[in-house]
C-alpha atoms as a PDB file:
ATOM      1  CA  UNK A   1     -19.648   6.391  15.912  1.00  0.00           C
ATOM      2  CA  UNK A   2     -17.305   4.401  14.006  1.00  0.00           C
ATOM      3  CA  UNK A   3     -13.197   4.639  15.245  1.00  0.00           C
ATOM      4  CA  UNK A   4     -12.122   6.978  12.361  1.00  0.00           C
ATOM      5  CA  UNK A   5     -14.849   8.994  13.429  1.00  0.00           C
ATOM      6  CA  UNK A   6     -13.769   9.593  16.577  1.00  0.00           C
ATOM      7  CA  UNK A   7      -9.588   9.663  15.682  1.00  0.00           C
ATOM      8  CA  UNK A   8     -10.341  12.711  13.463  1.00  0.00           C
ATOM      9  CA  UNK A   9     -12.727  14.240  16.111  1.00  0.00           C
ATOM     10  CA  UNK A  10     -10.202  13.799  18.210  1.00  0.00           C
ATOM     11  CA  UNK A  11      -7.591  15.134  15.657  1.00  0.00           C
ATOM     12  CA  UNK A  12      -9.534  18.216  15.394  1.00  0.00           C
ATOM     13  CA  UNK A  13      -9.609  19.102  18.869  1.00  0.00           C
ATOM     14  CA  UNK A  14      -6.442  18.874  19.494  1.00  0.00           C
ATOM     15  CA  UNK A  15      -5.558  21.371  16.517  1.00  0.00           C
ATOM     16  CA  UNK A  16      -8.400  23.529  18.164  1.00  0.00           C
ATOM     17  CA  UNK A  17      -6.774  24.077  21.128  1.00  0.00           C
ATOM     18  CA  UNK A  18      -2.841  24.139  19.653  1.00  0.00           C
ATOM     19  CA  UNK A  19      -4.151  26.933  17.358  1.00  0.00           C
ATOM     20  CA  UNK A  20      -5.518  29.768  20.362  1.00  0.00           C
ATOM     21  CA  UNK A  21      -2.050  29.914  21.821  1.00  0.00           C
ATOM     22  CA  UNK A  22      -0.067  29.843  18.412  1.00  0.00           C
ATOM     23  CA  UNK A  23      -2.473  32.346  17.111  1.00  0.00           C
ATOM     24  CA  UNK A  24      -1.511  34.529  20.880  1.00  0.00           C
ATOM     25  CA  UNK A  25       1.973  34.440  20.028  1.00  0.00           C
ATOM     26  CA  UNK A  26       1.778  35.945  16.784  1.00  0.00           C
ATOM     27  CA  UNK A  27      -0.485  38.446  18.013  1.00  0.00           C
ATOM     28  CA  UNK A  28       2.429  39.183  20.662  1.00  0.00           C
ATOM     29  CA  UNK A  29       5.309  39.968  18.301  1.00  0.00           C
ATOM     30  CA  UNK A  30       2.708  42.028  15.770  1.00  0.00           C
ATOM     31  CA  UNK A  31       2.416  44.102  18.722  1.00  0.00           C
ATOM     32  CA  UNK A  32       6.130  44.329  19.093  1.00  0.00           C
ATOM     33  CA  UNK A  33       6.505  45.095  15.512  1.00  0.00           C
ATOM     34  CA  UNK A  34       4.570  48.435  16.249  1.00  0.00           C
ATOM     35  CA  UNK A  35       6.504  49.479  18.697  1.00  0.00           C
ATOM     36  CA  UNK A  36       9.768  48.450  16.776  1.00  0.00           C
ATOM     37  CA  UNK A  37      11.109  46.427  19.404  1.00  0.00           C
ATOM     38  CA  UNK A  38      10.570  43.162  16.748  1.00  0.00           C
ATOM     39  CA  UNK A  39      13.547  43.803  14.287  1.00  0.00           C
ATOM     40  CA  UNK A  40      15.707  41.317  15.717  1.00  0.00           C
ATOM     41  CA  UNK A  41      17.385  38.027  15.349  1.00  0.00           C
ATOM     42  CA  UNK A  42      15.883  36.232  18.276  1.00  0.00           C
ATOM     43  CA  UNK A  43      11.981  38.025  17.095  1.00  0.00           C
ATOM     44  CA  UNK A  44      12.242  36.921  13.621  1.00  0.00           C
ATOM     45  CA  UNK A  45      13.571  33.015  14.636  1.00  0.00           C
ATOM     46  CA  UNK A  46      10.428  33.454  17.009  1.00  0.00           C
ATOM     47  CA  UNK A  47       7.788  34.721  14.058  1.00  0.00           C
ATOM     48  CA  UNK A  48       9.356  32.291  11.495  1.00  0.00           C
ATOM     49  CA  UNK A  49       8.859  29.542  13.524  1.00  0.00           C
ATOM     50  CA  UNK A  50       5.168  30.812  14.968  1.00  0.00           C
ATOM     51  CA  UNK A  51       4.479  30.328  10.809  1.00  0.00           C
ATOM     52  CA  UNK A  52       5.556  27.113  10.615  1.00  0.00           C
ATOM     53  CA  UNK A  53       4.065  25.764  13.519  1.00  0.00           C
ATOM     54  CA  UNK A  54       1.100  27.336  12.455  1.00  0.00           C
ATOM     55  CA  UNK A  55       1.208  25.725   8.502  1.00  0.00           C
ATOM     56  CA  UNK A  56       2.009  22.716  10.595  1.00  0.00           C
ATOM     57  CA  UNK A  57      -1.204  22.725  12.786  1.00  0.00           C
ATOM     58  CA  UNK A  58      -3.457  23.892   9.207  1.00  0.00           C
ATOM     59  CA  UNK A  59      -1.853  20.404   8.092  1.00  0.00           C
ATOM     60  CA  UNK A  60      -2.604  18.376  10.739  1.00  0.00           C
ATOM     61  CA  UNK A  61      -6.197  19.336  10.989  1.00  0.00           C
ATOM     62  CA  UNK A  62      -6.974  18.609   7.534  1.00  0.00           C
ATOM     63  CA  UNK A  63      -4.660  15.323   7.223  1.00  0.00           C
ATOM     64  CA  UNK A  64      -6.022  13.997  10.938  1.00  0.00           C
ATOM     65  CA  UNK A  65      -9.074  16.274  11.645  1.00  0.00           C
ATOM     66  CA  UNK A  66     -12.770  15.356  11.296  1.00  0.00           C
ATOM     67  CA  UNK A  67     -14.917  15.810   7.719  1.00  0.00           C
ATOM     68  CA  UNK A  68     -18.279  16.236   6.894  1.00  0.00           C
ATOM     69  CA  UNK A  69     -19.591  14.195   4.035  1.00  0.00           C
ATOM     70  CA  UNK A  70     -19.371  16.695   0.959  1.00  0.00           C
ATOM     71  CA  UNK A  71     -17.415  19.360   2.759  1.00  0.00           C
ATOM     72  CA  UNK A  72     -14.689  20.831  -0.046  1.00  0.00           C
ATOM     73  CA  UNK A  73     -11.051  22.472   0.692  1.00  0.00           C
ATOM     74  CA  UNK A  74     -10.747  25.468  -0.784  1.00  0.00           C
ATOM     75  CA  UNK A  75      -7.437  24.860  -3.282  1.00  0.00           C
ATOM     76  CA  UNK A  76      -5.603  28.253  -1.442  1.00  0.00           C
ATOM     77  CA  UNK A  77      -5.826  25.893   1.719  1.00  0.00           C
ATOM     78  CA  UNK A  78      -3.940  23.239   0.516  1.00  0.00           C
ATOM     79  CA  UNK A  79      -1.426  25.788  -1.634  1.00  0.00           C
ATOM     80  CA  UNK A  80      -0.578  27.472   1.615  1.00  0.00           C
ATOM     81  CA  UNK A  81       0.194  24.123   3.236  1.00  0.00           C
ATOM     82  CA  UNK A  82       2.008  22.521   0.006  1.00  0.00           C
ATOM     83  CA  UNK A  83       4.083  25.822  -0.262  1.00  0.00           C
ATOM     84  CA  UNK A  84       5.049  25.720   3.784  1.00  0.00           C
ATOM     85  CA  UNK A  85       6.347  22.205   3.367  1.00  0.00           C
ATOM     86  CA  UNK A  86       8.163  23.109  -0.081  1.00  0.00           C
ATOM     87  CA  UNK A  87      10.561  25.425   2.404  1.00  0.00           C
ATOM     88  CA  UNK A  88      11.810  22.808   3.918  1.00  0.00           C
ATOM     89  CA  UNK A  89      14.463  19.824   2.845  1.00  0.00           C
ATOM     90  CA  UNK A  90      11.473  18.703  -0.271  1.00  0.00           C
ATOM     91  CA  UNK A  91      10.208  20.432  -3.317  1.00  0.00           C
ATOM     92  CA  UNK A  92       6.482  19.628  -3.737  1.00  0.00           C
ATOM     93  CA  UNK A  93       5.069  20.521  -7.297  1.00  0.00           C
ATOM     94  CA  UNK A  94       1.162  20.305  -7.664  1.00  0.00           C
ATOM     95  CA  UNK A  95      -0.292  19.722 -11.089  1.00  0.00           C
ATOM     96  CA  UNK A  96      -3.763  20.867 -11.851  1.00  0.00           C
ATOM     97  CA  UNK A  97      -4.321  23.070  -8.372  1.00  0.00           C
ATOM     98  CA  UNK A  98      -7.996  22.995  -8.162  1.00  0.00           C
ATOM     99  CA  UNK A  99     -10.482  22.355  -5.004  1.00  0.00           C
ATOM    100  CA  UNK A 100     -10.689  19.422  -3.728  1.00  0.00           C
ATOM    101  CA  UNK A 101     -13.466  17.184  -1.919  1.00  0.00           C
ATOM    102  CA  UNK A 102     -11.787  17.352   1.700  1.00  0.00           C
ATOM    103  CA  UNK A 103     -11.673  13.298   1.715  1.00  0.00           C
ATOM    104  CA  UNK A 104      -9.256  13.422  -1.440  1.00  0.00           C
ATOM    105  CA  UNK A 105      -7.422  16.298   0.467  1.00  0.00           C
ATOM    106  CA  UNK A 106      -7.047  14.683   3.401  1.00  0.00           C
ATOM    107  CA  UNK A 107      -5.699  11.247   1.472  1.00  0.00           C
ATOM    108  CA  UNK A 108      -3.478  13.417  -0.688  1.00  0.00           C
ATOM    109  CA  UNK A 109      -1.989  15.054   2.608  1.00  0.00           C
ATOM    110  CA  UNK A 110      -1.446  12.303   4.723  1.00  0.00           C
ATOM    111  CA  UNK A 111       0.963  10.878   1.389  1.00  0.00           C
ATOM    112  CA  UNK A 112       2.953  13.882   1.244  1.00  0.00           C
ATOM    113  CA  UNK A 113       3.429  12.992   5.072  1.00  0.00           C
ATOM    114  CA  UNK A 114       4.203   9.403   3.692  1.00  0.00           C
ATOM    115  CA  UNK A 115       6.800  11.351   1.399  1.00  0.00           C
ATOM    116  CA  UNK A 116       7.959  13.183   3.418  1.00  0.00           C
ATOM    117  CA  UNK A 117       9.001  10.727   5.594  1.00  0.00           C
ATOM    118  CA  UNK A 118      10.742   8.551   3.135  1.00  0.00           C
ATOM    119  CA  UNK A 119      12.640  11.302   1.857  1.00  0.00           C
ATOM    120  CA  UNK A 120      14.455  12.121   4.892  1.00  0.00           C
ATOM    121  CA  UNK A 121      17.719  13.617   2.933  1.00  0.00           C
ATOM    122  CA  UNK A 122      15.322  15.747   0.845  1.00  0.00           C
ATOM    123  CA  UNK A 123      14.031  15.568  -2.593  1.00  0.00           C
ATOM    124  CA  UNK A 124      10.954  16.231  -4.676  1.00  0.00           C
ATOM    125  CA  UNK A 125       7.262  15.394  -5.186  1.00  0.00           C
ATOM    126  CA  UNK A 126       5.137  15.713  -7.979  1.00  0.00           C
ATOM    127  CA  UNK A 127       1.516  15.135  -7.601  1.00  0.00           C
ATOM    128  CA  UNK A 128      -1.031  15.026 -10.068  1.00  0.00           C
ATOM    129  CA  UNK A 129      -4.321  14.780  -8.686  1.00  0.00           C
ATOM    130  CA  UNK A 130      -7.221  13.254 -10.407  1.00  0.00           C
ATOM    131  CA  UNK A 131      -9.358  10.413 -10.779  1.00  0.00           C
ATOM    132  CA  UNK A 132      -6.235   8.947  -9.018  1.00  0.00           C
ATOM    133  CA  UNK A 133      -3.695  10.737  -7.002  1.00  0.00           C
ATOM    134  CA  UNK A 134      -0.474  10.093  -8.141  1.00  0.00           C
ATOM    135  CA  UNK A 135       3.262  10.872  -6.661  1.00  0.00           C
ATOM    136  CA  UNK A 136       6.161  10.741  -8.115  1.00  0.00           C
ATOM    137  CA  UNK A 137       9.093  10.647  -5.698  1.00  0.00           C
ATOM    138  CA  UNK A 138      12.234  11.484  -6.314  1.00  0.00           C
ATOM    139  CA  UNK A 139      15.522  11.289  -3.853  1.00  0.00           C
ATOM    140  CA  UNK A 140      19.230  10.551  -4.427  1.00  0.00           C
ATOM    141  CA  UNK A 141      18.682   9.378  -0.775  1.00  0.00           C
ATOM    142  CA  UNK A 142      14.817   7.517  -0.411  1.00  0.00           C
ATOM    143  CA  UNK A 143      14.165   5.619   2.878  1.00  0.00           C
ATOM    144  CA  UNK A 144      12.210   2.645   0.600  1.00  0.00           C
ATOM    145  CA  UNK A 145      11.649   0.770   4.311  1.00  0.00           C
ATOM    146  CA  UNK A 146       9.267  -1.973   3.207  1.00  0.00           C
ATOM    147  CA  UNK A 147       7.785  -2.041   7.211  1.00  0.00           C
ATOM    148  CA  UNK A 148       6.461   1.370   6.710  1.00  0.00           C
ATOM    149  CA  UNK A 149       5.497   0.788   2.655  1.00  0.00           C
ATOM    150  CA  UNK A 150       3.357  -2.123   3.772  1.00  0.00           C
ATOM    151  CA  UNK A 151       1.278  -0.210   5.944  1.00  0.00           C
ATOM    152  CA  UNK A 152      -0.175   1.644   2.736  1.00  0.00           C
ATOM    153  CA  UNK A 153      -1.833  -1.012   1.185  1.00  0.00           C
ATOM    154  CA  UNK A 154      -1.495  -4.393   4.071  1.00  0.00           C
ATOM    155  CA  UNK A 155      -4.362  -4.167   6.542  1.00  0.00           C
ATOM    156  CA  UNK A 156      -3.141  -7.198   8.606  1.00  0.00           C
ATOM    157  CA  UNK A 157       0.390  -5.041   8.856  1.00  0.00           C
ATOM    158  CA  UNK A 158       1.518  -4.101  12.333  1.00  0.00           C
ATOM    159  CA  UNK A 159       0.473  -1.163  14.410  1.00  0.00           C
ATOM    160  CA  UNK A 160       3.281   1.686  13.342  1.00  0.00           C
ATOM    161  CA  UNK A 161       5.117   3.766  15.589  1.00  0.00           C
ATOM    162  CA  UNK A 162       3.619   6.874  16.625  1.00  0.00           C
ATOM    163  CA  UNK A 163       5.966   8.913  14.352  1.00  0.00           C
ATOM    164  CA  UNK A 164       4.832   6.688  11.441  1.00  0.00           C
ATOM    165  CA  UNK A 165       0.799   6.330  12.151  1.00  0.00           C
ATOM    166  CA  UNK A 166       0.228   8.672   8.813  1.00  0.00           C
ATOM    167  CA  UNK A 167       1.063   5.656   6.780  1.00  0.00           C
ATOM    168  CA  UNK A 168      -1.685   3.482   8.624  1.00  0.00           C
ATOM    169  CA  UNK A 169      -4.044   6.538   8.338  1.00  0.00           C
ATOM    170  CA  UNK A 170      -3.336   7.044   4.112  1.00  0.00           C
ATOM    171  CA  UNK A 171      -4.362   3.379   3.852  1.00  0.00           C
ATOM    172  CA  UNK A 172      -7.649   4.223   5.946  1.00  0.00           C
ATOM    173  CA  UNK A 173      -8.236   7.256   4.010  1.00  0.00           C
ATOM    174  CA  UNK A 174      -7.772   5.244   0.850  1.00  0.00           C
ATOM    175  CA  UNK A 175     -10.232   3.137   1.813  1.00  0.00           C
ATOM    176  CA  UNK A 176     -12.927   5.694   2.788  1.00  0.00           C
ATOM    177  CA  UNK A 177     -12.823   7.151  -0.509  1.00  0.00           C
ATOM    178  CA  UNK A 178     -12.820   3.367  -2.229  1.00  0.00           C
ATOM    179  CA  UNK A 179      -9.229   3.371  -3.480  1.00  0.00           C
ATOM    180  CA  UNK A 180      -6.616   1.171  -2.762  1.00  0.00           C
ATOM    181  CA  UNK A 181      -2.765   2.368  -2.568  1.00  0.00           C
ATOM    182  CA  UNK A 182      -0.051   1.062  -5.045  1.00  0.00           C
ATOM    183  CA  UNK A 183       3.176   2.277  -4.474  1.00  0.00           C
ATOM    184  CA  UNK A 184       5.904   1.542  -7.481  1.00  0.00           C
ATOM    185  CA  UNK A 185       9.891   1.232  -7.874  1.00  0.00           C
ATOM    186  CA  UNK A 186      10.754   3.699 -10.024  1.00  0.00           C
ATOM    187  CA  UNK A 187      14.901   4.379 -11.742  1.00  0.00           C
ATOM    188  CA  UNK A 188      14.832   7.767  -9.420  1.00  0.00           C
ATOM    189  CA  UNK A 189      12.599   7.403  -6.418  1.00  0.00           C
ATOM    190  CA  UNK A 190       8.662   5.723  -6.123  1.00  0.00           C
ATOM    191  CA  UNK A 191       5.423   6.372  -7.858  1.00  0.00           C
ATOM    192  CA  UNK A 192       2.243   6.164  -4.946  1.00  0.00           C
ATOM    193  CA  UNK A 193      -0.828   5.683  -6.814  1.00  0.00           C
ATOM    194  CA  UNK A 194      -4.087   5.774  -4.993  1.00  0.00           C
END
């Protein structure tokens, strides 16, 4: 078993087990809502943020879980997850929604993470999937750190903090699916070609 092997059975797991409880607590307040004890402030902050952590954990087993050679993600997958992270501080618009071999998924996942995280005063994403996935970024506001842009494409680059490790893992996931990642200055924001 090669290392990346392991990492996303590894990543998988951990999802696994996050998921059960999650999935209790959401249980919980649907049980509340019958007996209409769940129309309040404090029960909604609590559902709204069972959701997210929820979308969060969908993401994280895709972008860091384990794949089987061939195995597809169904394109309502991926919409679910797109649209979670589109109610946050970044608008994410997908051209050409279709499924998706998971490999591309997962490489097209982990760079929203990467955009995400350079976009830490908000913006927007478009991605056009393809024979190359590409991303435009665009933020009044882009973190353009060249430590973290280096880890996309620079294998001798140095290990990344643990909040950063998705840019490490996009250039591994690149590489699994024989692309390479080129990531462009653009007048608004970056272009991230892979």
């Amino acid at each position: 078993m090669i290392p990346s092997e392991f990492n996303g059975l590894l990543g998988s797991r951990i999802c696994h087990d996050l998921i059960s409880p999650i999935g209790a607590i959401n249980n919980g307040l649907e049980l509340l809502g019958m007996t209409g004890q769940a129309d309040t402030p404090e029960l909604a902050l609590i559902h709204d943020s069972v959701e997210a952590a929820n979308a969060r954990i969908r993401l994280f087993r895709l972008a860091f879980g384990a794949a089987e050679a061939g195995q597809r993600t169904a394109w309502g997958e991926i919409e679910g997850i797109v649209d979670r992270m589109s109610q946050g501080r970044i608008a994410i618009e997908w051209l050409t929604p279709s499924d998706m071999d998971r490999s591309e998924a997962r490489l097209s996942l982990l760079l929203l993470l990467c955009a995400e995280t350079l976009m830490p005063f908000g913006g927007s994403v478009v991605v056009t999937p393809g024979p190359a996935i590409v991303m435009n970024l665009v933020s009044d506001r882009l973190r353009a750190d060249q430590d973290l842009l280096r880890q996309l494409s620079d294998w001798d680059a140095p290990i990344p903090a643990a909040s950063d490790v998705h840019f490490a893992l996009a250039r591994h996931a690149a590489d699994d699916v024989d692309r390479k990642i080129d990531v462009e200055t653009t007048e608004d924001g970056l272009k991230i070609t892979a």
